[in-house]
PDB file of N, CA and C in Angstrom:
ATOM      1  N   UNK A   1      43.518  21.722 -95.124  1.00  0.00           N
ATOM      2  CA  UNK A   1      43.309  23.040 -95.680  1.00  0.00           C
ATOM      3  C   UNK A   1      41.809  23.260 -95.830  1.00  0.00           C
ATOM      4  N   UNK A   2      41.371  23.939 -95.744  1.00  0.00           N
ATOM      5  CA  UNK A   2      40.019  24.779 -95.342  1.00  0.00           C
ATOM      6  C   UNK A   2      39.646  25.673 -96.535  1.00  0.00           C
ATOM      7  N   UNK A   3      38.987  25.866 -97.049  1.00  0.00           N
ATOM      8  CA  UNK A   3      38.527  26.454 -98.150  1.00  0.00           C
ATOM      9  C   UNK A   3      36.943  26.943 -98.167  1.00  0.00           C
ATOM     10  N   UNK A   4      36.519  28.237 -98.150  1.00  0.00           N
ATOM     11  CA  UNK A   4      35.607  28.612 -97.824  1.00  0.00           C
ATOM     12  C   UNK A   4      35.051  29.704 -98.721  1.00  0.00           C
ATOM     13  N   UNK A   5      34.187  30.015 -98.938  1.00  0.00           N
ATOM     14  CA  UNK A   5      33.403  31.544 -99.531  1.00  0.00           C
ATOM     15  C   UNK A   5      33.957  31.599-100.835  1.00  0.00           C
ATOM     16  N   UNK A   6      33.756  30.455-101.636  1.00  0.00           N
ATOM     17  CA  UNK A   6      34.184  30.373-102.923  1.00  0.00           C
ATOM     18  C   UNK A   6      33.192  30.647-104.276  1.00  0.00           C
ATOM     19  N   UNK A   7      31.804  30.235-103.551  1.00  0.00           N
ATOM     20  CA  UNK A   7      30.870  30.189-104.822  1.00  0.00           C
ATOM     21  C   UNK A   7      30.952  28.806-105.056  1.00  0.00           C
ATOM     22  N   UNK A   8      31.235  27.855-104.675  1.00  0.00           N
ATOM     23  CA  UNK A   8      31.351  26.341-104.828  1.00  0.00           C
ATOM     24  C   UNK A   8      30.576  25.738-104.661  1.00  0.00           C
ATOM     25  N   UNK A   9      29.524  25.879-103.742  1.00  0.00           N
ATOM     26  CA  UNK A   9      28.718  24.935-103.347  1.00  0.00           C
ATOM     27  C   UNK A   9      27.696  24.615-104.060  1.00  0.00           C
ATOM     28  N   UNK A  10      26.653  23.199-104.209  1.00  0.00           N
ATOM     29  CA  UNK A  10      26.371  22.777-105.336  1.00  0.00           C
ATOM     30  C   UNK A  10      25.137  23.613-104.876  1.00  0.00           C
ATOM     31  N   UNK A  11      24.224  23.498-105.731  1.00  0.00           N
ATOM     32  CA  UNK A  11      22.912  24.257-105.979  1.00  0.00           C
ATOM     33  C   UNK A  11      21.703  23.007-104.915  1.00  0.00           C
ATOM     34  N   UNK A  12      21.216  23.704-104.223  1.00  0.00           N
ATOM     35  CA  UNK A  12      20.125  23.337-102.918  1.00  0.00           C
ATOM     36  C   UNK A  12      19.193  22.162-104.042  1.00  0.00           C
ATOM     37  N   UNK A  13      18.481  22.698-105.278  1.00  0.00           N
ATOM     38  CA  UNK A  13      17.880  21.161-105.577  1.00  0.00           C
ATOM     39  C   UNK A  13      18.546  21.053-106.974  1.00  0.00           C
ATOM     40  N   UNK A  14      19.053  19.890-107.478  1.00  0.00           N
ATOM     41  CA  UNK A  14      18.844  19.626-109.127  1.00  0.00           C
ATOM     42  C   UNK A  14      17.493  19.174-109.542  1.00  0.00           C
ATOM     43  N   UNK A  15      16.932  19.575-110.571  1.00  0.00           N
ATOM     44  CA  UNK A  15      16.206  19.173-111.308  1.00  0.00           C
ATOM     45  C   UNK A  15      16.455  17.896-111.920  1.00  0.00           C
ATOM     46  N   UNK A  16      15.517  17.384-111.673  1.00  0.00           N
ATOM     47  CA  UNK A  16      15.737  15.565-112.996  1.00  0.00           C
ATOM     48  C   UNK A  16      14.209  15.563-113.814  1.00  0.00           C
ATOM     49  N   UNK A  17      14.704  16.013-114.823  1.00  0.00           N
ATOM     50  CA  UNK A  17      13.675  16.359-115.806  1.00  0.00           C
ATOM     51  C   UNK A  17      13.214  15.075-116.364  1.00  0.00           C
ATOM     52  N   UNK A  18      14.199  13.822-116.299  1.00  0.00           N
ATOM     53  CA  UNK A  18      13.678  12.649-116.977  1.00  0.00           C
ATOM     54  C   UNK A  18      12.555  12.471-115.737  1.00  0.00           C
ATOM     55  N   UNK A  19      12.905  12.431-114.649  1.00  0.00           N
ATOM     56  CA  UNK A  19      11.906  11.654-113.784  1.00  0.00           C
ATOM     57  C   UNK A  19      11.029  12.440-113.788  1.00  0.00           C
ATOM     58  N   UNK A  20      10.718  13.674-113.622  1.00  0.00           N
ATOM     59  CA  UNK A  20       9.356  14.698-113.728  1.00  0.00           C
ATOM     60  C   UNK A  20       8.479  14.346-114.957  1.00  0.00           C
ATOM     61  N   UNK A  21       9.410  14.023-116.731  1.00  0.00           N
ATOM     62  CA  UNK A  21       8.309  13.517-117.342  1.00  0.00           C
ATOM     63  C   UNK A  21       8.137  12.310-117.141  1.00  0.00           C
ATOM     64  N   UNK A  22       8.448  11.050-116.578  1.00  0.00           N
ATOM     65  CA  UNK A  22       7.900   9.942-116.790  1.00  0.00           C
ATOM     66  C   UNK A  22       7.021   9.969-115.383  1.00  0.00           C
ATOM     67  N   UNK A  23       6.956  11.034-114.455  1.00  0.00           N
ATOM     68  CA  UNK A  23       5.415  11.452-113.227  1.00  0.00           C
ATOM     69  C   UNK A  23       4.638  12.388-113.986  1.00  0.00           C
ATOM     70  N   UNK A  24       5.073  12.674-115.072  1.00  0.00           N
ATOM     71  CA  UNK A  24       4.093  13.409-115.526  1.00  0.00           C
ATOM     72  C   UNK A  24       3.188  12.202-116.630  1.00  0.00           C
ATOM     73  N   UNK A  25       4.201  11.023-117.523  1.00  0.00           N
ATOM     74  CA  UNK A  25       3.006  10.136-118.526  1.00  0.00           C
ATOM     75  C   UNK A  25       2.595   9.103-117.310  1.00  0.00           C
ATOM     76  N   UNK A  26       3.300   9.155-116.354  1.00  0.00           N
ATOM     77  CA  UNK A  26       2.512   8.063-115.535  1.00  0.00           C
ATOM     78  C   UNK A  26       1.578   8.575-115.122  1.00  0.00           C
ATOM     79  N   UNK A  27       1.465   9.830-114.564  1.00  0.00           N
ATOM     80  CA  UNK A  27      -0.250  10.463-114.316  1.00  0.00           C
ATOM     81  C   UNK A  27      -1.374  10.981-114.739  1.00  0.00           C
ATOM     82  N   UNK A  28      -0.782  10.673-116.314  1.00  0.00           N
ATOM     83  CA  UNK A  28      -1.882  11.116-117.495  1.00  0.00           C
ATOM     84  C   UNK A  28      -2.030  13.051-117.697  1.00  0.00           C
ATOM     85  N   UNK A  29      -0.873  13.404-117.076  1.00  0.00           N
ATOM     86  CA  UNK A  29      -1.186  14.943-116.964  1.00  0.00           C
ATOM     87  C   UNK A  29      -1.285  15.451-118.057  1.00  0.00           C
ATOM     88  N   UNK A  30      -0.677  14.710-119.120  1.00  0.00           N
ATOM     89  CA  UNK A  30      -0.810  15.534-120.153  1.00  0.00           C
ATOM     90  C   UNK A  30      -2.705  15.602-121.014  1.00  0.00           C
ATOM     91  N   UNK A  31      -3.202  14.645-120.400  1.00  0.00           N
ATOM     92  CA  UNK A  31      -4.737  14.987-120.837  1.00  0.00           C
ATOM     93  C   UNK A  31      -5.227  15.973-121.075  1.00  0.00           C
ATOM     94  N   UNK A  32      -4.943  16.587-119.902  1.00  0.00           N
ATOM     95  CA  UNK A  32      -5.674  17.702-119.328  1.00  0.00           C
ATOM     96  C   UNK A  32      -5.143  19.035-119.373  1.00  0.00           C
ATOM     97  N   UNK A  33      -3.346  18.984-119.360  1.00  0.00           N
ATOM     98  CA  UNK A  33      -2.469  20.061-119.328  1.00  0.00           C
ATOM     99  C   UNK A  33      -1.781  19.794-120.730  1.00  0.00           C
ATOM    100  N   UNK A  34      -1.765  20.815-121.230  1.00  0.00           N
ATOM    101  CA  UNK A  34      -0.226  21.198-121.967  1.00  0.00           C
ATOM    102  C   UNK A  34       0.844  21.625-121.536  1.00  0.00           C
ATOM    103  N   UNK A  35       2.489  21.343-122.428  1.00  0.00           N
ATOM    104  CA  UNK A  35       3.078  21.819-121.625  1.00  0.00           C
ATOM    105  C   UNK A  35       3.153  23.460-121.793  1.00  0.00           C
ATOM    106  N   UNK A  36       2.945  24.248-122.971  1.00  0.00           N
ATOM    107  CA  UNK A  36       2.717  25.591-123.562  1.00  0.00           C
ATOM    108  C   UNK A  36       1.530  25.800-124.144  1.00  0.00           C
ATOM    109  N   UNK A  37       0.479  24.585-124.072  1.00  0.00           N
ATOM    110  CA  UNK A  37      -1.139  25.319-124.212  1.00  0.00           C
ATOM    111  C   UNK A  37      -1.726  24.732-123.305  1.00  0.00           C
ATOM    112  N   UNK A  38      -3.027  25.588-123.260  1.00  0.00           N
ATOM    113  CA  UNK A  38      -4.100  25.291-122.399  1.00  0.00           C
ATOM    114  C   UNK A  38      -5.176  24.200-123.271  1.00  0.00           C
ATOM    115  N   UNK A  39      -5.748  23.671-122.396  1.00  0.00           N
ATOM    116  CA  UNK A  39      -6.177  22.207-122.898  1.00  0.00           C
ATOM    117  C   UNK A  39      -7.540  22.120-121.787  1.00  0.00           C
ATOM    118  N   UNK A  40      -7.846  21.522-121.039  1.00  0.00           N
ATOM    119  CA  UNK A  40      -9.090  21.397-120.074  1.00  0.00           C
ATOM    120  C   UNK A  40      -8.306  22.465-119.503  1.00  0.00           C
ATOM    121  N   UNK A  41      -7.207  21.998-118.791  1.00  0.00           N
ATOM    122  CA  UNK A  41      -6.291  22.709-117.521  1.00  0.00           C
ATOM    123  C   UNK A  41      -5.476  23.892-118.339  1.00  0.00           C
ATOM    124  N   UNK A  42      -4.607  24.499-117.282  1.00  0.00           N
ATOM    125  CA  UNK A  42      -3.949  25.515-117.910  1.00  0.00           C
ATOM    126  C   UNK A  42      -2.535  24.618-118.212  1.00  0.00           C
ATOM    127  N   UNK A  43      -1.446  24.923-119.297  1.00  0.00           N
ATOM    128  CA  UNK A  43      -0.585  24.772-119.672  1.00  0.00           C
ATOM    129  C   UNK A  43       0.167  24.730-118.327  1.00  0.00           C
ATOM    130  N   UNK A  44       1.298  24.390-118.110  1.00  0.00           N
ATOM    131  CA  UNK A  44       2.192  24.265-117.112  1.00  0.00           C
ATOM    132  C   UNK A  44       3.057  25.638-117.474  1.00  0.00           C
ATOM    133  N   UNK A  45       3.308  26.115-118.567  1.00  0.00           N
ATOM    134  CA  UNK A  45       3.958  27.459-118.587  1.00  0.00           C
ATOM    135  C   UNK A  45       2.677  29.020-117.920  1.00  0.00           C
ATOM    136  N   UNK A  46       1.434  28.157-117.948  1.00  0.00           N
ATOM    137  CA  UNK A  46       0.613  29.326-117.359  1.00  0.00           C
ATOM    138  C   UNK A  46       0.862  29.134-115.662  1.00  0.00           C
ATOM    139  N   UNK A  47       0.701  28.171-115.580  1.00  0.00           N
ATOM    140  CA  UNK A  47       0.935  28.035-113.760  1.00  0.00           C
ATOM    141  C   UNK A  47       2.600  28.178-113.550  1.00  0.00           C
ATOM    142  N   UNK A  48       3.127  28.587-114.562  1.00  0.00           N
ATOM    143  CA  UNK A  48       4.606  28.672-113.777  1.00  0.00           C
ATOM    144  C   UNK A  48       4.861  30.216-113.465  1.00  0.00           C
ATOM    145  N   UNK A  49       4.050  30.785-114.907  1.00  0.00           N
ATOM    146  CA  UNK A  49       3.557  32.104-114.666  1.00  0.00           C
ATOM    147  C   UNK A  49       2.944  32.558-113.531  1.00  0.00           C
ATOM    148  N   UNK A  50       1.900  31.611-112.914  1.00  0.00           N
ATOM    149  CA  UNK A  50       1.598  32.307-112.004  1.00  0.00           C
ATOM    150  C   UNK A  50       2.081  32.363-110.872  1.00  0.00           C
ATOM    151  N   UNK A  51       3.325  31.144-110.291  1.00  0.00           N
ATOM    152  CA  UNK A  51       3.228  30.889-109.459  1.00  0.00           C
ATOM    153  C   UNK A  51       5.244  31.126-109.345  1.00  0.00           C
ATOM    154  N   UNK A  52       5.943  31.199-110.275  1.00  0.00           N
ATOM    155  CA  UNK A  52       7.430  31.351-110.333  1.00  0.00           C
ATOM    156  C   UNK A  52       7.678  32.574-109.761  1.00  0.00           C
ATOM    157  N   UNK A  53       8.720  32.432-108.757  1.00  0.00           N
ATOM    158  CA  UNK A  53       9.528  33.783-108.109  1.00  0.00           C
ATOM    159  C   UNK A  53       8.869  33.988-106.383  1.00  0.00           C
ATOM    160  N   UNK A  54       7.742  33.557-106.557  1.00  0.00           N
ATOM    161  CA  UNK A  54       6.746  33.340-105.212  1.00  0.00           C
ATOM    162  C   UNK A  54       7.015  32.367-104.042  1.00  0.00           C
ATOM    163  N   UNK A  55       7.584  32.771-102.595  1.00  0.00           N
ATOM    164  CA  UNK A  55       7.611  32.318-101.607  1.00  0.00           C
ATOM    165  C   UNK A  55       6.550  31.207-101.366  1.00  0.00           C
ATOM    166  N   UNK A  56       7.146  29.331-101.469  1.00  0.00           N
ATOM    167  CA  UNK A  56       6.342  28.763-101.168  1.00  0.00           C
ATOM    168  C   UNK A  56       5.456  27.926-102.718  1.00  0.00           C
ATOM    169  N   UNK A  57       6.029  28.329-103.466  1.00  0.00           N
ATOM    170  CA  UNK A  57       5.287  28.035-104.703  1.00  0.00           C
ATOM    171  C   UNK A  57       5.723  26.651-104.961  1.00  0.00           C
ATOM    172  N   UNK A  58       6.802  25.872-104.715  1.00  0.00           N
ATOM    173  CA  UNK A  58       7.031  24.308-104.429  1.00  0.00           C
ATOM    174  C   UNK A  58       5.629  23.702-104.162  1.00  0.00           C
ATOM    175  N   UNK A  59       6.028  24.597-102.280  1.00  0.00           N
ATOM    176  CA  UNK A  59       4.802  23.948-101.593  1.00  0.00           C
ATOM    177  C   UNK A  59       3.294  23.597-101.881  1.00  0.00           C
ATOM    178  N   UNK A  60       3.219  24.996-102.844  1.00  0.00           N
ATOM    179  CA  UNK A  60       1.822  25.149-103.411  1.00  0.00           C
ATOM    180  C   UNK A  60       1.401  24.168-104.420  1.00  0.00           C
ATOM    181  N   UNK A  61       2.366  24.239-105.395  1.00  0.00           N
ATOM    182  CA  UNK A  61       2.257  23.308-106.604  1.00  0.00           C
ATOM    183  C   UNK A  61       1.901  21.969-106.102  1.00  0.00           C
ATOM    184  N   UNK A  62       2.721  21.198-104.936  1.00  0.00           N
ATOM    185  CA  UNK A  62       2.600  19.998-104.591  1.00  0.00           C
ATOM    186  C   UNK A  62       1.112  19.958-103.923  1.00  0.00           C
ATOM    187  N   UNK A  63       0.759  21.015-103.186  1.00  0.00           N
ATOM    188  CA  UNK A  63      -0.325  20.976-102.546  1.00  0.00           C
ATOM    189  C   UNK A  63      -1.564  20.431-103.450  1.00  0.00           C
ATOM    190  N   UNK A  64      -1.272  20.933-104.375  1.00  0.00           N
ATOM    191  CA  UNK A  64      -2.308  21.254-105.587  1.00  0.00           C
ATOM    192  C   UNK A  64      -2.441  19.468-106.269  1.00  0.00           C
ATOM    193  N   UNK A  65      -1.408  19.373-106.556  1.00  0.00           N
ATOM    194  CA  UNK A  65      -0.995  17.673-106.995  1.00  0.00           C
ATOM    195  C   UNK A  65      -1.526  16.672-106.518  1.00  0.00           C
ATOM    196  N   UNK A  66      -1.737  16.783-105.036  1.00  0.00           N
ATOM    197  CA  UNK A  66      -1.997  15.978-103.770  1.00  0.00           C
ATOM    198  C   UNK A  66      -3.397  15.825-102.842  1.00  0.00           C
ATOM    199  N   UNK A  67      -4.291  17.288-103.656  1.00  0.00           N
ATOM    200  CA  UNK A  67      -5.028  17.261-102.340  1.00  0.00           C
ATOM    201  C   UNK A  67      -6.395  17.003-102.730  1.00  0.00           C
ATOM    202  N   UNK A  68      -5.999  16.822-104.314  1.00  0.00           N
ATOM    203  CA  UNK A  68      -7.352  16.730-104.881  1.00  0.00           C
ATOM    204  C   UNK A  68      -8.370  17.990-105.103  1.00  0.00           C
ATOM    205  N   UNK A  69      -7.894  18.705-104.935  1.00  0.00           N
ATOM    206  CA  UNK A  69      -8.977  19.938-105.079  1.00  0.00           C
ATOM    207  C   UNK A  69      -9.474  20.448-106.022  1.00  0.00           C
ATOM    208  N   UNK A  70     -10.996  20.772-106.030  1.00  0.00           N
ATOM    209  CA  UNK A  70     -11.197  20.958-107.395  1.00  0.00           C
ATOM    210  C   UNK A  70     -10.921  21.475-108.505  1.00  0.00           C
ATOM    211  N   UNK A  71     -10.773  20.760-109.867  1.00  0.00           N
ATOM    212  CA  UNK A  71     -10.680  21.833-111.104  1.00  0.00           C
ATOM    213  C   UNK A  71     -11.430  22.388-111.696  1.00  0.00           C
ATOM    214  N   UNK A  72     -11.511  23.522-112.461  1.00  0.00           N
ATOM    215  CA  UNK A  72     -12.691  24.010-112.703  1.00  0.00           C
ATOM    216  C   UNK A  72     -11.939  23.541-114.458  1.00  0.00           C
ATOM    217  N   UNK A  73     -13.260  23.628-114.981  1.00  0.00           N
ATOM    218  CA  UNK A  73     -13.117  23.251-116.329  1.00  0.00           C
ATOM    219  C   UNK A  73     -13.694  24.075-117.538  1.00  0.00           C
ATOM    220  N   UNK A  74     -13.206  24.532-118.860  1.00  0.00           N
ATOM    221  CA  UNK A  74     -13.506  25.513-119.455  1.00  0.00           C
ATOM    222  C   UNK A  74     -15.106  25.754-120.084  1.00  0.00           C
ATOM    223  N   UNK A  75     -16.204  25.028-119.801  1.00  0.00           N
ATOM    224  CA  UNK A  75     -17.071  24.621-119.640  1.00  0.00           C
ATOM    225  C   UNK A  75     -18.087  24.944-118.364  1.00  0.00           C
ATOM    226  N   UNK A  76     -17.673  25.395-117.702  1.00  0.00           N
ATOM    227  CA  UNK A  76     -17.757  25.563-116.291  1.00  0.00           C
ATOM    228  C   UNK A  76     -17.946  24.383-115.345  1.00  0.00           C
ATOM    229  N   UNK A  77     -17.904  23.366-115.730  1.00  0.00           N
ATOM    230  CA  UNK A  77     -17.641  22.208-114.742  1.00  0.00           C
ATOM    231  C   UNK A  77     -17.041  21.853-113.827  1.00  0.00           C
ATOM    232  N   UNK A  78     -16.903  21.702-112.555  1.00  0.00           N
ATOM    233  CA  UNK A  78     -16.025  21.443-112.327  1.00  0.00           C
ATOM    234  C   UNK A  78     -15.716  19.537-111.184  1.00  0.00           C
ATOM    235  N   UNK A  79     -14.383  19.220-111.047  1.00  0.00           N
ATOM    236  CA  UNK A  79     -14.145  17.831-110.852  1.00  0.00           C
ATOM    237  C   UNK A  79     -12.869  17.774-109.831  1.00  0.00           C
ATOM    238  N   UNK A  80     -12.918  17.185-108.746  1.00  0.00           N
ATOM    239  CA  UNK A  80     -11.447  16.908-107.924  1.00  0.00           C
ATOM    240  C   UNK A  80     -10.453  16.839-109.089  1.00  0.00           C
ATOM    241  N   UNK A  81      -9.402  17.586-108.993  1.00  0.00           N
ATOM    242  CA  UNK A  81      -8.005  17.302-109.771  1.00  0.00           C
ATOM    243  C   UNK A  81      -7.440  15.803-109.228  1.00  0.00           C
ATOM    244  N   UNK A  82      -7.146  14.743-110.229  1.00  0.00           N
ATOM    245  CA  UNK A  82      -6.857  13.687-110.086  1.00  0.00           C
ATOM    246  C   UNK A  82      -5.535  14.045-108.880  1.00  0.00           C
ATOM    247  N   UNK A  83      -5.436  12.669-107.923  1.00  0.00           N
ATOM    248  CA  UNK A  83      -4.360  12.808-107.076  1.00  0.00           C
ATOM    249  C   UNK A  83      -3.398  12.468-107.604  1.00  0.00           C
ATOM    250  N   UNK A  84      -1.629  12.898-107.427  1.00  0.00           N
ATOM    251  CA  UNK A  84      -0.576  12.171-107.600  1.00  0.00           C
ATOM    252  C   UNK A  84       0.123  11.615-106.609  1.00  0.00           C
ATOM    253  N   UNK A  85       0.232  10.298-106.751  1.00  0.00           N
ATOM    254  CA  UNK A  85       0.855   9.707-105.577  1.00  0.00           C
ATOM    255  C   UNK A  85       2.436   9.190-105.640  1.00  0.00           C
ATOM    256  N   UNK A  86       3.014   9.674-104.593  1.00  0.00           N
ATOM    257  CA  UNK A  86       4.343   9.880-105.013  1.00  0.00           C
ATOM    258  C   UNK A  86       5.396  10.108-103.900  1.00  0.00           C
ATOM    259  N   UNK A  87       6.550   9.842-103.641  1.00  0.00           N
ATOM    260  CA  UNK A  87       7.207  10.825-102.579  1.00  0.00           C
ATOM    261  C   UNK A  87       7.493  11.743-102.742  1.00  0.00           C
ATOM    262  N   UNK A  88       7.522  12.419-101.331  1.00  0.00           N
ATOM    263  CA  UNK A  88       7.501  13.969-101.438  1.00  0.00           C
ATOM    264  C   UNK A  88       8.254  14.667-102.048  1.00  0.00           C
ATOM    265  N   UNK A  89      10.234  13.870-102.361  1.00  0.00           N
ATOM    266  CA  UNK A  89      11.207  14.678-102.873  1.00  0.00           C
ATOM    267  C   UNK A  89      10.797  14.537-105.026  1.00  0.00           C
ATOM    268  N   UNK A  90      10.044  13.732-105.222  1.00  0.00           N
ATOM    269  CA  UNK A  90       9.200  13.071-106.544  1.00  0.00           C
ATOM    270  C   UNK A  90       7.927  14.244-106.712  1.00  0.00           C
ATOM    271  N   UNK A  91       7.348  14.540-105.812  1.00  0.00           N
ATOM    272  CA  UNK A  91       6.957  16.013-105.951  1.00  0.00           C
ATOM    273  C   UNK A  91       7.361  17.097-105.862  1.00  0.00           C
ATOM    274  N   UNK A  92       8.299  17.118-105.265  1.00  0.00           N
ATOM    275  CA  UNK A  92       8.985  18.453-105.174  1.00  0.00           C
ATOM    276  C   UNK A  92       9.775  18.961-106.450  1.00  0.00           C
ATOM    277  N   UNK A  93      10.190  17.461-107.406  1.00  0.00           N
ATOM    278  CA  UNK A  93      10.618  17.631-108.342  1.00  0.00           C
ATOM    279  C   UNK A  93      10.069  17.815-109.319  1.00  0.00           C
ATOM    280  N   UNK A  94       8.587  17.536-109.528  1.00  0.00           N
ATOM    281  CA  UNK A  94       7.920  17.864-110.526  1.00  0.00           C
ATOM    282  C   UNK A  94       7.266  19.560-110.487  1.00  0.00           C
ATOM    283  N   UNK A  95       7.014  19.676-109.162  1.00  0.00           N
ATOM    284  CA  UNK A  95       6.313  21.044-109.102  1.00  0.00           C
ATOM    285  C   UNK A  95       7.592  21.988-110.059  1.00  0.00           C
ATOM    286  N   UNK A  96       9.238  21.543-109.226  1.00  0.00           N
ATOM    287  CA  UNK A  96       9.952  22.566-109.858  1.00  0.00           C
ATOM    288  C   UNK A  96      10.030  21.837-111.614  1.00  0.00           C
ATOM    289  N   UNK A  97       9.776  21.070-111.842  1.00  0.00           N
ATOM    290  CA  UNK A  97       9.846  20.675-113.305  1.00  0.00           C
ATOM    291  C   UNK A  97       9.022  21.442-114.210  1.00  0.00           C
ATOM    292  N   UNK A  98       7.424  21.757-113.378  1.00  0.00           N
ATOM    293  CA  UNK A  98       5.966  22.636-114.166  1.00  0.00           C
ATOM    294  C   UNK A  98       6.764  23.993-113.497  1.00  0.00           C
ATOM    295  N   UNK A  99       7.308  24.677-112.742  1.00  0.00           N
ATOM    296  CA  UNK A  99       7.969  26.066-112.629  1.00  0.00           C
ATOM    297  C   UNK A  99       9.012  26.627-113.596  1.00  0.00           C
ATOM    298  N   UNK A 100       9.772  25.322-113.922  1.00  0.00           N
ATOM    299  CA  UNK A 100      10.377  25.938-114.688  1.00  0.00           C
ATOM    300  C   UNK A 100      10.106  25.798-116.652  1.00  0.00           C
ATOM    301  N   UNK A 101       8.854  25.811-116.756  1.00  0.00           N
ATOM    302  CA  UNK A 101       8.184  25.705-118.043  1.00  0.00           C
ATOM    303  C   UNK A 101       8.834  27.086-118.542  1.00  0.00           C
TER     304      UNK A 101
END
């Protein structure tokens, strides 16, 4: 029996929120980020702001995680954003972990 067009099917990613925070104390993010204030960096609810509902914003977030690029700092300083090293589906889960702040 065949069963089709039900609304059944499971959802494309789950979130695992345990593993997003223990990549988040293993990378010291919280130094720099809050998770609802700004701190050196912006809060993770400001970048979810900016970046939630937006084609590609996974991609971006991870980009950002990975490539080292600079941060600017409230001071005007600025410093490579520390790298996170990780597999890719371990980033993918954290970007959606800081999206859905």
């Amino acid at each position: 029996m065949l069963i089709t067009g039900l609304g059944l099917a499971a959802p494309a990613f789950a979130l695992d929120e345990g593993a997003a925070e223990a990549l988040v104390r293993r990378n010291n993010c919280l130094k720099c980020h809050g998770v609802d204030k700004d701190k050196d960096g912006p809060s993770f609810q400001k970048t979810a702001k900016k970046y939630r509902g937006k084609a590609g914003a996974v991609d971006r977030v991870v980009e950002h995680l990975t490539s080292g690029e600079k941060a600017k700092f409230p001071d005007g300083h600025e410093e490579d954003h520390k790298i996170v090293r990780a597999e890719r589906a371990d980033l993918e889960n954290l970007a959606q972990w800081i999206l859905s702040r």
